[in-house]
N, C-alpha and C. Protein backbone atom coordinates (compact mmCIF):
# COMPACT_ATOMS: atom_id res chain seq x y z
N UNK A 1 -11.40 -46.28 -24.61
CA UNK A 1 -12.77 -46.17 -25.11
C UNK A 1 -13.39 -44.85 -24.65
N UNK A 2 -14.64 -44.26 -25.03
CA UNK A 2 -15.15 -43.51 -24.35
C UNK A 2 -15.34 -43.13 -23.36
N UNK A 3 -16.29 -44.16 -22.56
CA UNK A 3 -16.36 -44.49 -21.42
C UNK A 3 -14.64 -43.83 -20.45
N UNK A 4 -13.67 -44.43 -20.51
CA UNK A 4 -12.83 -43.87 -20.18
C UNK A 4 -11.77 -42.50 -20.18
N UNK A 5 -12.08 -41.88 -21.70
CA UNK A 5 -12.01 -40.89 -21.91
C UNK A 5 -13.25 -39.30 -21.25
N UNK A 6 -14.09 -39.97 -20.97
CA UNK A 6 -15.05 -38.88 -20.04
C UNK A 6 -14.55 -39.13 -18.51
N UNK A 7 -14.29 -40.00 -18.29
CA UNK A 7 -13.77 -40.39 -16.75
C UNK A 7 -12.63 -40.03 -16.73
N UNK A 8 -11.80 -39.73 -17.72
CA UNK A 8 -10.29 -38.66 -17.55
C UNK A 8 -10.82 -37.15 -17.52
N UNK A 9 -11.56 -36.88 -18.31
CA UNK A 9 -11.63 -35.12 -18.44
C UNK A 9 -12.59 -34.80 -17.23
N UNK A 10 -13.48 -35.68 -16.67
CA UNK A 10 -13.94 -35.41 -15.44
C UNK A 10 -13.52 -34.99 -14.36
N UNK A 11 -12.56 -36.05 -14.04
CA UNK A 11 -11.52 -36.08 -13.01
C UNK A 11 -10.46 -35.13 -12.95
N UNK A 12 -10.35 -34.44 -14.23
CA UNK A 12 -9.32 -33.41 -14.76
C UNK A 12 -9.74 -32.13 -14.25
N UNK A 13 -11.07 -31.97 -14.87
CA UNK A 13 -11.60 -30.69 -14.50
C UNK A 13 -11.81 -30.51 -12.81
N UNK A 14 -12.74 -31.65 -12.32
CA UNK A 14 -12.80 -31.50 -10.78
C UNK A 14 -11.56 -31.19 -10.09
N UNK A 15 -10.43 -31.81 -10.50
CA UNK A 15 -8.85 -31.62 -9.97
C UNK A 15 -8.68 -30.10 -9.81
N UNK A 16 -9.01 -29.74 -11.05
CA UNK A 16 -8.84 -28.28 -11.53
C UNK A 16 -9.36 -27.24 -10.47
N UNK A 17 -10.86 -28.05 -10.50
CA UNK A 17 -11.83 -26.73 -9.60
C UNK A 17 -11.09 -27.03 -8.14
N UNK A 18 -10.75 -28.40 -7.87
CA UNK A 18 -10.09 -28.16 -6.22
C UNK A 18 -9.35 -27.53 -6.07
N UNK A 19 -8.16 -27.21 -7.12
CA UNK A 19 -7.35 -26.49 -6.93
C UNK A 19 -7.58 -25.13 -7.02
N UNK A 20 -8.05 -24.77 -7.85
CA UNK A 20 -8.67 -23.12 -7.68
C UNK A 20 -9.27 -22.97 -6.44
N UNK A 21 -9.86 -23.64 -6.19
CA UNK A 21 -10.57 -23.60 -4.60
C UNK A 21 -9.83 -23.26 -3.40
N UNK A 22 -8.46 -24.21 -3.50
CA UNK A 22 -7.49 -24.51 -2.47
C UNK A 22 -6.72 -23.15 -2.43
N UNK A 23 -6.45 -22.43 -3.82
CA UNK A 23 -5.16 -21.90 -3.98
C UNK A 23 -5.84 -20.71 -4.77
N UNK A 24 -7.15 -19.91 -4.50
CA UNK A 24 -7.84 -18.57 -5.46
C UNK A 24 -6.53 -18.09 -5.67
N UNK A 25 -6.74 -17.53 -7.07
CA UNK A 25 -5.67 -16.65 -7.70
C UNK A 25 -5.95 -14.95 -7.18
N UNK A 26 -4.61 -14.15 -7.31
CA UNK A 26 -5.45 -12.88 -6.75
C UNK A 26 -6.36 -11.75 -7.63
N UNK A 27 -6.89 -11.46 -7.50
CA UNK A 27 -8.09 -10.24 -7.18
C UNK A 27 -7.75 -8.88 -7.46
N UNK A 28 -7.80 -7.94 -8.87
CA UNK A 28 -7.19 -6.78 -8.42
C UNK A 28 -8.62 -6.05 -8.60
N UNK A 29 -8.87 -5.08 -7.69
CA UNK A 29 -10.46 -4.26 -8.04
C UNK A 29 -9.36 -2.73 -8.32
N UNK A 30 -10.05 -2.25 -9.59
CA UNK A 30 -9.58 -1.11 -10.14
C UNK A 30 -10.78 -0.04 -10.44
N UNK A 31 -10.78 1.01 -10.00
CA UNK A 31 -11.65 2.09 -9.78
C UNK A 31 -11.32 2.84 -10.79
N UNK A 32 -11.89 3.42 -12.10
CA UNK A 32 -11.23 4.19 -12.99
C UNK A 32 -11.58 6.01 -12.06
N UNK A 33 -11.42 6.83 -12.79
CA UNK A 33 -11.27 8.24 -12.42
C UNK A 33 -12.63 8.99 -13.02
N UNK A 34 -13.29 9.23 -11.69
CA UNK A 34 -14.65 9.58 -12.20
C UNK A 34 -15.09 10.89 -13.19
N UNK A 35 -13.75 11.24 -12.97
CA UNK A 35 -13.80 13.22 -13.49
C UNK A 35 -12.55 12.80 -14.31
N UNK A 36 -12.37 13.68 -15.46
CA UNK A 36 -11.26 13.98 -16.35
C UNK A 36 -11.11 15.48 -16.16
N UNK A 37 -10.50 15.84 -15.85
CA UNK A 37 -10.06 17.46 -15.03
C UNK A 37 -9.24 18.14 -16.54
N UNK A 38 -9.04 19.65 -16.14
CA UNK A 38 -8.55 20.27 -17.63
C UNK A 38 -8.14 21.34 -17.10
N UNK A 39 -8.95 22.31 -17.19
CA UNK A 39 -8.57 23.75 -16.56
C UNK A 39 -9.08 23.31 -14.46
N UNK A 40 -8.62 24.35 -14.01
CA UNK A 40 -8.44 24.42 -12.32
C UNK A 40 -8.78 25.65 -11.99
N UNK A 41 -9.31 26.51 -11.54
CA UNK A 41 -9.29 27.59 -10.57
C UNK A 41 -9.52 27.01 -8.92
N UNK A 42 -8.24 27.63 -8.34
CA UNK A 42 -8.21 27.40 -7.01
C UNK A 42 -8.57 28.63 -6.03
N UNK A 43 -9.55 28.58 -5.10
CA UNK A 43 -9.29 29.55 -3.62
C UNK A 43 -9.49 29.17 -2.71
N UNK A 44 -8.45 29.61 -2.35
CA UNK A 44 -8.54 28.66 -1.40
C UNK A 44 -7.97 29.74 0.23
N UNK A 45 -7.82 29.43 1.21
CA UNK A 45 -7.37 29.79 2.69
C UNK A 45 -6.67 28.72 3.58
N UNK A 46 -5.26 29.63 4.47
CA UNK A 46 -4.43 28.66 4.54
C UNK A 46 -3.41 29.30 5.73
N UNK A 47 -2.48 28.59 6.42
CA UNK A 47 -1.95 29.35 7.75
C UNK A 47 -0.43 28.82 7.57
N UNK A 48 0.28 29.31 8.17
CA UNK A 48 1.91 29.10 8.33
C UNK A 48 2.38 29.02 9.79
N UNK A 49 2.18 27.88 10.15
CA UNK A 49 1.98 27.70 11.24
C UNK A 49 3.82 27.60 12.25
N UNK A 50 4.60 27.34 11.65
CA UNK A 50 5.97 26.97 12.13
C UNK A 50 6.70 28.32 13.16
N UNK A 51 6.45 29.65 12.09
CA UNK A 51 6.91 30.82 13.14
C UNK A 51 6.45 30.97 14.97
N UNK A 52 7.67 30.42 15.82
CA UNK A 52 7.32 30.75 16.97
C UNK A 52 6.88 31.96 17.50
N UNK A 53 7.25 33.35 17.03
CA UNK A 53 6.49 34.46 17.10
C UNK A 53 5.23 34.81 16.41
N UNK A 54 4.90 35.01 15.49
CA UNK A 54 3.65 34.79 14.42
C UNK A 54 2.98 33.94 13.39
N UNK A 55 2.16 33.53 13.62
CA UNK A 55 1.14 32.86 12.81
C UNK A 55 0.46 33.43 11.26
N UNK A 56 0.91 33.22 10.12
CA UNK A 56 0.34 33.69 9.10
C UNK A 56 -1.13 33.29 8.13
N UNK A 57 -2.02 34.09 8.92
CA UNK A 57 -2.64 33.45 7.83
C UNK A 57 -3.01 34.06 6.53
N UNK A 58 -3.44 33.56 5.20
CA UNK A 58 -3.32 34.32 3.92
C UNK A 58 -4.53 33.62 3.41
N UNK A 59 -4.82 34.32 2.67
CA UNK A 59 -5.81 33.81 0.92
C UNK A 59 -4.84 33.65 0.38
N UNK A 60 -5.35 32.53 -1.10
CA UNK A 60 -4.76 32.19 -2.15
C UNK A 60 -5.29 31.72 -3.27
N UNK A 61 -4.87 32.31 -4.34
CA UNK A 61 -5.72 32.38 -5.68
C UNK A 61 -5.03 31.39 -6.77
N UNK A 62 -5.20 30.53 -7.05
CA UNK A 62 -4.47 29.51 -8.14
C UNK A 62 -4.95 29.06 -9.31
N UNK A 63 -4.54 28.56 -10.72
CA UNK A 63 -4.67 27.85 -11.73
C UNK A 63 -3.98 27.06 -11.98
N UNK A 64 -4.61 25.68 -12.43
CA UNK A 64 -3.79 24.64 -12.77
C UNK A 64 -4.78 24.22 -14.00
N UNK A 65 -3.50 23.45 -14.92
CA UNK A 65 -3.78 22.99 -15.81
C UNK A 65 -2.94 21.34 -15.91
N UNK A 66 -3.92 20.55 -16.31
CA UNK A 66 -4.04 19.33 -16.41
C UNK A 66 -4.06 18.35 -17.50
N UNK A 67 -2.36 17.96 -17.72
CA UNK A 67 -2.37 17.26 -18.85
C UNK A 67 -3.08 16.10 -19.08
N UNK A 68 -2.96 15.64 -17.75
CA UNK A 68 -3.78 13.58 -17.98
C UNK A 68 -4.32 13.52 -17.16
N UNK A 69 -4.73 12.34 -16.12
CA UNK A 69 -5.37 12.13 -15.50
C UNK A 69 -4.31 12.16 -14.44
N UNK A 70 -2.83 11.49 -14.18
CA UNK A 70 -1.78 11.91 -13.48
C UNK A 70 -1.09 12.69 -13.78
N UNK A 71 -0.80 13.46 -14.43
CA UNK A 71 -0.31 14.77 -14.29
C UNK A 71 -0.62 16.34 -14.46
N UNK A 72 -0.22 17.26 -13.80
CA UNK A 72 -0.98 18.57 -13.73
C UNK A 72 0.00 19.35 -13.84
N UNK A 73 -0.19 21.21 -13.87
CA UNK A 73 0.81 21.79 -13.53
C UNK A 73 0.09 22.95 -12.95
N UNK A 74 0.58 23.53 -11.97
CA UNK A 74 -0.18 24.43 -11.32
C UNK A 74 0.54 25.52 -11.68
N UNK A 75 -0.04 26.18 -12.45
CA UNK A 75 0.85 27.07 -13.44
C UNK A 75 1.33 28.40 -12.90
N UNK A 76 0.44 29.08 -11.49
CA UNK A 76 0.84 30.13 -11.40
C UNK A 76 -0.09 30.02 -9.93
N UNK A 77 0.28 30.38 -9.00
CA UNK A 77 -0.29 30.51 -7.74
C UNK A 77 -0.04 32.22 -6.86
N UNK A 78 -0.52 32.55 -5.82
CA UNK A 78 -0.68 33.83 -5.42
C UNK A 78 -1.18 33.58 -3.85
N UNK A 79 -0.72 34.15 -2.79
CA UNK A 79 -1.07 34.56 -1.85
C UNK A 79 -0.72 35.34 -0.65
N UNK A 80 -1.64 36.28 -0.60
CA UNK A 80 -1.10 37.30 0.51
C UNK A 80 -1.72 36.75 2.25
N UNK A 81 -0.92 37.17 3.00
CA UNK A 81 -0.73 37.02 4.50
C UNK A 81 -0.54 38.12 5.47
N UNK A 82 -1.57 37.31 6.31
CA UNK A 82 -1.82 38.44 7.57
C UNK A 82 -0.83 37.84 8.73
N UNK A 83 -0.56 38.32 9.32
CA UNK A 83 0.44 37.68 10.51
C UNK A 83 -0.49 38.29 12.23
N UNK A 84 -0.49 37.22 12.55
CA UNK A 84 -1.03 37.04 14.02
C UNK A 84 0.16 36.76 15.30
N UNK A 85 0.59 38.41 15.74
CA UNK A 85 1.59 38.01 17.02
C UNK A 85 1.12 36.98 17.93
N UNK A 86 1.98 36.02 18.26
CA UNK A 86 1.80 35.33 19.37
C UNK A 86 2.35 35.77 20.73
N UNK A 87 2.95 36.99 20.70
CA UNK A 87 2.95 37.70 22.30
C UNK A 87 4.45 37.04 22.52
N UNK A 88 5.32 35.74 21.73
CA UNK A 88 6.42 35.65 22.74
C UNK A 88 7.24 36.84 22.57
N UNK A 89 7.82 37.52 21.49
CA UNK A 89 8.75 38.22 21.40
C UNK A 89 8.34 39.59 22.62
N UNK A 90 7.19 40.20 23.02
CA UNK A 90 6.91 40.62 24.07
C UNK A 90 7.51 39.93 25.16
N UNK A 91 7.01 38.78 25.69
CA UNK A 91 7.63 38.05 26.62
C UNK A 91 8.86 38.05 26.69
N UNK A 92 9.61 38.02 25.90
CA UNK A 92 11.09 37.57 25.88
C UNK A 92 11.62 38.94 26.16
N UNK A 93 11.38 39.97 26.14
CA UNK A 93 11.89 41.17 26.06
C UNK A 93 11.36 41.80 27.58
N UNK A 94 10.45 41.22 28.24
CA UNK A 94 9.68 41.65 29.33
C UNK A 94 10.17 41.02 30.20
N UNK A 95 10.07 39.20 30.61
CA UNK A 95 10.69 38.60 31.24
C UNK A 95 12.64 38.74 31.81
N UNK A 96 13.18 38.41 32.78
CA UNK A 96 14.75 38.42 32.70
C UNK A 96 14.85 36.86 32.05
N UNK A 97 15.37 36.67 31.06
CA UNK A 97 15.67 35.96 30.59
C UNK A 97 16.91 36.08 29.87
N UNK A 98 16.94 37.13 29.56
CA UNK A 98 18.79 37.53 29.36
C UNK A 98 18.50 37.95 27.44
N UNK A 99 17.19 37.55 27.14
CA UNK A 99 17.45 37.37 25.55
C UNK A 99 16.80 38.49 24.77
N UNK A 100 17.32 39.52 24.08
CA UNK A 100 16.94 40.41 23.31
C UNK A 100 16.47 40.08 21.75
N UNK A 101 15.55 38.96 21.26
CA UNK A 101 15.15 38.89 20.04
C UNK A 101 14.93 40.02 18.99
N UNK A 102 15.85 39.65 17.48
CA UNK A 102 15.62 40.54 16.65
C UNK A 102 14.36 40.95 15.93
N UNK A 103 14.27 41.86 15.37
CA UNK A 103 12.93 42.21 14.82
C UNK A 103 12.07 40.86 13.50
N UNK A 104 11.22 41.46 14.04
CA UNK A 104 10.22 40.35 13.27
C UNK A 104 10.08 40.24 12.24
N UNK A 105 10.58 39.13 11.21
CA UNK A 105 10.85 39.44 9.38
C UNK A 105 9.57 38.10 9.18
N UNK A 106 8.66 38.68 9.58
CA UNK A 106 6.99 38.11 8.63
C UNK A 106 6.99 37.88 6.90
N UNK A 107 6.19 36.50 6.87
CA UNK A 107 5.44 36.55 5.42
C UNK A 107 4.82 37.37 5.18
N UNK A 108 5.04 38.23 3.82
CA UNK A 108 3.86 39.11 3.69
C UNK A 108 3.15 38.55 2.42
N UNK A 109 3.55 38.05 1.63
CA UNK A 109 2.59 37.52 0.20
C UNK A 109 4.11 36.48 -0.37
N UNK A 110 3.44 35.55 -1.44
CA UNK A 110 4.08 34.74 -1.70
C UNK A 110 3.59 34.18 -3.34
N UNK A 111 4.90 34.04 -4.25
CA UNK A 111 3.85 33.58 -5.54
C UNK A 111 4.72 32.17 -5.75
N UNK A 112 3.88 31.42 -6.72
CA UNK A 112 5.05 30.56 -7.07
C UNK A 112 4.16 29.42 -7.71
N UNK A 113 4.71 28.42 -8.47
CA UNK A 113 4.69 27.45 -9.59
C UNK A 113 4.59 26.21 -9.12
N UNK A 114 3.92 24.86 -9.67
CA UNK A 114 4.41 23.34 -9.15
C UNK A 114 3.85 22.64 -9.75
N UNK A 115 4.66 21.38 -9.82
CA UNK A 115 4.03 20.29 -11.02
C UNK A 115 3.48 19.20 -9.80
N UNK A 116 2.41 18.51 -10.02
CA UNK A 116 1.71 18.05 -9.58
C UNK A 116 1.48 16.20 -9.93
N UNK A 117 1.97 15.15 -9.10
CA UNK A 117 1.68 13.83 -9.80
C UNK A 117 0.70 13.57 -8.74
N UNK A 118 -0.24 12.62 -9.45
CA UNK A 118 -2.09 12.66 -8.99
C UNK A 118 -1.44 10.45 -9.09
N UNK A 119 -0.95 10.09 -8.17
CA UNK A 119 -0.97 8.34 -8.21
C UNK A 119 -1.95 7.74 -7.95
N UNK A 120 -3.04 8.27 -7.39
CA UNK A 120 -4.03 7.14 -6.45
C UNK A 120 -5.51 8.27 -6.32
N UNK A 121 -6.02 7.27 -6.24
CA UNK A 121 -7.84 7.63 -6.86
C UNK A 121 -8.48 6.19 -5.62
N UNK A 122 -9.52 7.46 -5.15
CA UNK A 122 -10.18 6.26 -4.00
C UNK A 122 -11.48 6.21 -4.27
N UNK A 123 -12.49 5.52 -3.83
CA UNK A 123 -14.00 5.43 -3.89
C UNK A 123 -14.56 4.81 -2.33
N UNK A 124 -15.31 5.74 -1.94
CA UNK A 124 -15.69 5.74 -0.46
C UNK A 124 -17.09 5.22 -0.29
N UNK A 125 -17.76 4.08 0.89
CA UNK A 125 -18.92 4.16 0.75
C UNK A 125 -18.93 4.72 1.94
N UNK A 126 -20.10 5.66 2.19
CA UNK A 126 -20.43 6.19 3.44
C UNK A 126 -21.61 5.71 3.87
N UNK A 127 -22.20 5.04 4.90
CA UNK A 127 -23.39 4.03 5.31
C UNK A 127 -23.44 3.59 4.38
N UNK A 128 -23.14 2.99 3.32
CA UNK A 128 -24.01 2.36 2.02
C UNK A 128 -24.84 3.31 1.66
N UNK A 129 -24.85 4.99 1.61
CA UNK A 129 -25.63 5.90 1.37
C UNK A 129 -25.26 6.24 0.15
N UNK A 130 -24.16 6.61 0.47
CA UNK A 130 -23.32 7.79 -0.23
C UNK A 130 -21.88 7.29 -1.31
N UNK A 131 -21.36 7.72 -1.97
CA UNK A 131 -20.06 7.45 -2.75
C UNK A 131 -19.22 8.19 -2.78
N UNK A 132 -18.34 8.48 -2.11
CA UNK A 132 -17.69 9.93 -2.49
C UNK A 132 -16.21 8.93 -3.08
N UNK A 133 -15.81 10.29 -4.06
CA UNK A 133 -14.92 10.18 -4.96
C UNK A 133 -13.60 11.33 -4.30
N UNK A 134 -12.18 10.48 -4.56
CA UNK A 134 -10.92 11.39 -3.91
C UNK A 134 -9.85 10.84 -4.78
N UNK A 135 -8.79 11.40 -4.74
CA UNK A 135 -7.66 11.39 -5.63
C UNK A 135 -6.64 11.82 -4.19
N UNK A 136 -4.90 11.29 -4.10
CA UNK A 136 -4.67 11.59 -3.45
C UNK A 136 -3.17 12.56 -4.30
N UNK A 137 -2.42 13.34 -4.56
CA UNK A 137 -1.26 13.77 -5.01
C UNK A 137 -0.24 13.85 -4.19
N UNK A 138 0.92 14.17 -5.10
CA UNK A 138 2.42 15.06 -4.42
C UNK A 138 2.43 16.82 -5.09
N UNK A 139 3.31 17.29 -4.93
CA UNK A 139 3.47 18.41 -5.17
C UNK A 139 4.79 18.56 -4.88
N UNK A 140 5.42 19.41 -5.99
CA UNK A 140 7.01 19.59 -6.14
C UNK A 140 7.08 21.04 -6.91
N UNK A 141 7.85 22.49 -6.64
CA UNK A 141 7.74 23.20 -7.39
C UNK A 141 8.70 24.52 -6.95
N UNK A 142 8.30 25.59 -7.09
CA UNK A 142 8.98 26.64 -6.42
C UNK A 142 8.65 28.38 -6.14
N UNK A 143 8.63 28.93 -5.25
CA UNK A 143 8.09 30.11 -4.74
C UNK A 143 8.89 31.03 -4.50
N UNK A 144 8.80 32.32 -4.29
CA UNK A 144 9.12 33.46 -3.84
C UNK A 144 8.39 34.09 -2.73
N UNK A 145 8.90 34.18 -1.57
CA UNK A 145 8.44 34.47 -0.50
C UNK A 145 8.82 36.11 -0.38
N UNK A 146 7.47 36.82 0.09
CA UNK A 146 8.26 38.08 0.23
C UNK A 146 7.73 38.34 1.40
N UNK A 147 9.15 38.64 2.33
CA UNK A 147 9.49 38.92 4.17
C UNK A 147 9.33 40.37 4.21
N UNK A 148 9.48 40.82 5.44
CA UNK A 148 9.07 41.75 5.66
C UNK A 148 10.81 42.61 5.18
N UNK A 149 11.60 42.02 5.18
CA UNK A 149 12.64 42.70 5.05
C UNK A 149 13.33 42.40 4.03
N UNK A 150 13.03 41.66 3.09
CA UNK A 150 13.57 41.20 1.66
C UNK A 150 12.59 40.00 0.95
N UNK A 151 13.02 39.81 -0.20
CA UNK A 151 12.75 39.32 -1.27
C UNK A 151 13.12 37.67 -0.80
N UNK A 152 12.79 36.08 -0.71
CA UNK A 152 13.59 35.04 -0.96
C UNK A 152 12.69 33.74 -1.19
N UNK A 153 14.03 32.77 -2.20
CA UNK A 153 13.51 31.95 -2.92
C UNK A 153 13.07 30.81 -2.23
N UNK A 154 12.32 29.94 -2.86
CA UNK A 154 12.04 28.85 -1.64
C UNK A 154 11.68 27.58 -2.80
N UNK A 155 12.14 26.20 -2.47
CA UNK A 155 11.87 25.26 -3.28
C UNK A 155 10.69 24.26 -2.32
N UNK A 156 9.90 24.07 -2.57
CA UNK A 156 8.63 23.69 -1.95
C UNK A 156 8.80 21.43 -2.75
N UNK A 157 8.26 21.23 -1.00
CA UNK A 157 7.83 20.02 -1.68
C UNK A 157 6.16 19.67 -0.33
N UNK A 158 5.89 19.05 -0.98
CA UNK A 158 4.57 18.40 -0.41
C UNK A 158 3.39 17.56 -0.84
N UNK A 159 2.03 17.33 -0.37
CA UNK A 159 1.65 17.05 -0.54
C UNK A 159 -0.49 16.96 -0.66
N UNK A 160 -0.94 16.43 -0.91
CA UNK A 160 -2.06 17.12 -0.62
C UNK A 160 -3.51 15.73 -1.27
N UNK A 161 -4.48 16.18 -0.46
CA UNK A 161 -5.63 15.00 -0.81
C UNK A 161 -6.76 15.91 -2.06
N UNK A 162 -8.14 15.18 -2.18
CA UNK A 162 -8.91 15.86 -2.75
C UNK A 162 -10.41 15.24 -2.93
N UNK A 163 -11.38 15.79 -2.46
CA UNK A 163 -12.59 15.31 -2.39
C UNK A 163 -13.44 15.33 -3.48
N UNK A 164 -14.48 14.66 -4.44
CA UNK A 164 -15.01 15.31 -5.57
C UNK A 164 -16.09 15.59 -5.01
N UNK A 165 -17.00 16.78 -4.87
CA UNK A 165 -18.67 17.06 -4.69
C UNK A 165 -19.31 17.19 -5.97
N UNK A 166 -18.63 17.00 -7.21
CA UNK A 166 -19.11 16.95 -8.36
C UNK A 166 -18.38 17.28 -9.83
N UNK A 167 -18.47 17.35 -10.71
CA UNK A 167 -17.87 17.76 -11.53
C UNK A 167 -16.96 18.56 -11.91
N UNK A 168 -17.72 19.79 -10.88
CA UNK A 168 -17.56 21.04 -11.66
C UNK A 168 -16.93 21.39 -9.94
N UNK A 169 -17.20 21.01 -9.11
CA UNK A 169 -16.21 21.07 -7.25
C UNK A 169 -15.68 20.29 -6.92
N UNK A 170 -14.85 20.35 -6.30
CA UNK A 170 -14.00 19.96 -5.23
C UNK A 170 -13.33 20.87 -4.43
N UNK A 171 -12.93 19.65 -2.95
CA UNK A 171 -12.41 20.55 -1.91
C UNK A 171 -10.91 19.46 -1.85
N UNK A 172 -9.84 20.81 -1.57
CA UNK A 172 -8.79 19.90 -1.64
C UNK A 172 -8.18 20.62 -0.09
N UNK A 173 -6.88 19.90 -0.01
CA UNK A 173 -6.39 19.93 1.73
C UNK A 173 -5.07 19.74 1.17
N UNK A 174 -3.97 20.85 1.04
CA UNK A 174 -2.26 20.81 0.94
C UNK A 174 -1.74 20.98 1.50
N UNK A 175 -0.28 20.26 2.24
CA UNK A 175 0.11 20.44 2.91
C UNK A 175 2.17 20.41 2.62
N UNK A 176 2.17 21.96 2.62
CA UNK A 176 3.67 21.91 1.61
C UNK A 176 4.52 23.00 2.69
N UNK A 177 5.99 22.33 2.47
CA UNK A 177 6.79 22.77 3.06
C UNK A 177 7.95 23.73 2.33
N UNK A 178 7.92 24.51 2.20
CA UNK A 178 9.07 25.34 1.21
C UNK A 178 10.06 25.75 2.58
N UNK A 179 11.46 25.28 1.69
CA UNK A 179 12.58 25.48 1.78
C UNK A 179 13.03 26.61 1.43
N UNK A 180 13.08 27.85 2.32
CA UNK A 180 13.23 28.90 1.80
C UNK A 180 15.20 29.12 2.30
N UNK A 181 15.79 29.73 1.26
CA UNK A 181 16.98 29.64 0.80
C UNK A 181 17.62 30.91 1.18
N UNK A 182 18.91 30.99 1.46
CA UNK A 182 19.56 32.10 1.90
C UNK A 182 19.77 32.88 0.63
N UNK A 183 20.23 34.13 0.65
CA UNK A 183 20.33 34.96 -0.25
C UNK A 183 21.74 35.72 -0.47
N UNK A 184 22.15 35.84 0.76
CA UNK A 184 23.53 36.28 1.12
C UNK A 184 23.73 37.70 1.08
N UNK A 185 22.15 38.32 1.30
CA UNK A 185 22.03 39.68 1.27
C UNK A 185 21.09 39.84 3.25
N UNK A 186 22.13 39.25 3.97
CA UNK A 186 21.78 39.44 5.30
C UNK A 186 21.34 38.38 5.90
N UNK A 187 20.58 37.37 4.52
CA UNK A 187 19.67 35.97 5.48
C UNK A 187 20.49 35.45 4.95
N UNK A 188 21.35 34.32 5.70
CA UNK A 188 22.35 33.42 5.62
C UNK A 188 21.76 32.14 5.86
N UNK A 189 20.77 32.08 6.38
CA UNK A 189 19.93 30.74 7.28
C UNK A 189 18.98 29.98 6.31
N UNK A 190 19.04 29.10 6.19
CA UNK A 190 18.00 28.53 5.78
C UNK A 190 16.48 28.62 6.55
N UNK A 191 15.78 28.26 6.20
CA UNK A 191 14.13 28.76 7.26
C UNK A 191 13.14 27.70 6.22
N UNK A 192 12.11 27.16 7.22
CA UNK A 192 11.45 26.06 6.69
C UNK A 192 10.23 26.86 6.78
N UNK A 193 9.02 26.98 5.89
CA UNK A 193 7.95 27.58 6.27
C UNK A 193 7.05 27.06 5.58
N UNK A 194 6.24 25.84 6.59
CA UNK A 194 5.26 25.02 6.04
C UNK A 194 3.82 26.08 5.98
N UNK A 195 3.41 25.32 4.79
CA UNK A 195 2.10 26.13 4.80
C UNK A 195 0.70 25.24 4.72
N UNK A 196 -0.49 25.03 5.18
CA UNK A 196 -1.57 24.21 5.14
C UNK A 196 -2.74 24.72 3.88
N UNK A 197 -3.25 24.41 3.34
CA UNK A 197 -3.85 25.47 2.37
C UNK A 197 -5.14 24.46 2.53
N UNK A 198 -6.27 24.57 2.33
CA UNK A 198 -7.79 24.33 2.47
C UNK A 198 -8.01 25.24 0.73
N UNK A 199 -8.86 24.72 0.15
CA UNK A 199 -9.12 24.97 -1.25
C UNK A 199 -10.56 24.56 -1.32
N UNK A 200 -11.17 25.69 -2.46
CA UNK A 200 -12.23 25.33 -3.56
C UNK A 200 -11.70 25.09 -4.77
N UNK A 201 -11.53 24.06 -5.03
CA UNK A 201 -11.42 23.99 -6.70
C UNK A 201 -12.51 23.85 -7.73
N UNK A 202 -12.67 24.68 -8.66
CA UNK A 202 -13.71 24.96 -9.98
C UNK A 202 -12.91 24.59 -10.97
N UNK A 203 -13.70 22.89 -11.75
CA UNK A 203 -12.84 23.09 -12.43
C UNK A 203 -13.89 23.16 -14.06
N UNK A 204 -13.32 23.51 -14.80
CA UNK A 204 -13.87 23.58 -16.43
C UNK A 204 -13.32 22.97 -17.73
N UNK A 205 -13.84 22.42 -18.40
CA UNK A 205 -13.13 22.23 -19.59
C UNK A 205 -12.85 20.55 -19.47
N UNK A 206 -13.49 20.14 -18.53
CA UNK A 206 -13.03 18.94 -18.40
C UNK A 206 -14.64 17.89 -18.72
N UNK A 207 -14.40 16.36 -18.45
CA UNK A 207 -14.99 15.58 -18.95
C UNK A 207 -15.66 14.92 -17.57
């Protein structure tokens, strides 16, 4: 009868809500991408910190261009370097230590290319004031390092964050390691020469 048919779907549904209760299903919160990016101008300043004799630091001038929202290509990059002795190779030559170190083959400027995957996009509250907007990437690509005593290639991998201050700014923070490669014209060695880069990015053309 009726009567009994409302006393089934009652009991059905309440069943229902206990169980949702008992057992919440999960939760995904998805942040879309506050900026649609296009064109890039980068400048940025940046140090090479690994050389136990000198410290490089350089400017660097970049463009990237931006197919989607995850992917980019940083189409052409540039930067020249100052080198800051750290006094050991003095030391080593001053001290008895027995060791005569060879001459100093410094970064002097460096150009080079990299494709860029952009996975993850964050949204920050700061006191409940503020919102700031970040994206985090990889970086994969390749450079030409030029030493004080030759020409050599280097295959770079790394990585890097990015802050939005607005549309049209951001500040980004990279942190890439190029694999710079023997040549067999004297450098036989492989040599790792991480570089930190601090950036303004301007970007245009975008949404």
């Amino acid at each position: 009868n009726l009567t009994a048919v409302l006393l089934a779907t009652s009991s059905a549904t309440a069943f229902a809500q206990l169980e949702d209760l008992e057992n919440p299903g999960s939760i995904r919160a998805v942040s879309s991408r506050p900026y649609h990016l296009l064109h890039e101008l980068n400048l940025g300043v940046g140090v090479l910190p690994l050389d136990a004799y000198s410290k490089g630091l350089y400017g660097q001038v970049a463009y990237t261009f931006h197919f989607s929202e995850v992917l980019a290509w940083q189409v052409g990059r540039g930067a020249y370097a100052y080198s800051i002795d750290t006094g050991l190779q003095k030391r080593l030559e001053r001290d008895p230590y027995g060791v005569t170190p060879t001459a100093l083959d410094t970064v002097e400027y460096f150009v080079g290319s990299d494709l860029i995957w952009k996975p993850a996009v964050a949204k920050v509250a700061v006191f409940n004031r503020w919102v700031l907007h970040g994206e985090a990437y990889l970086i994969a690509g390749g450079t030409v390092m030029k030493f004080t005593k030759a020409f050599r290639p280097a295959v770079n991998l790394g990585a890097g964050v990015r802050l939005f201050a607005s549309q049209v700014a951001s500040f980004k923070l990279d942190v890439t390691d190029h694999l710079v490669l023997p040549t067999g014209l004297g450098n036989a060695n492989l040599i790792n020469a991480m570089a930190v880069t601090l950036s303004l990015a301007v970007n245009f053309g975008g949404t």
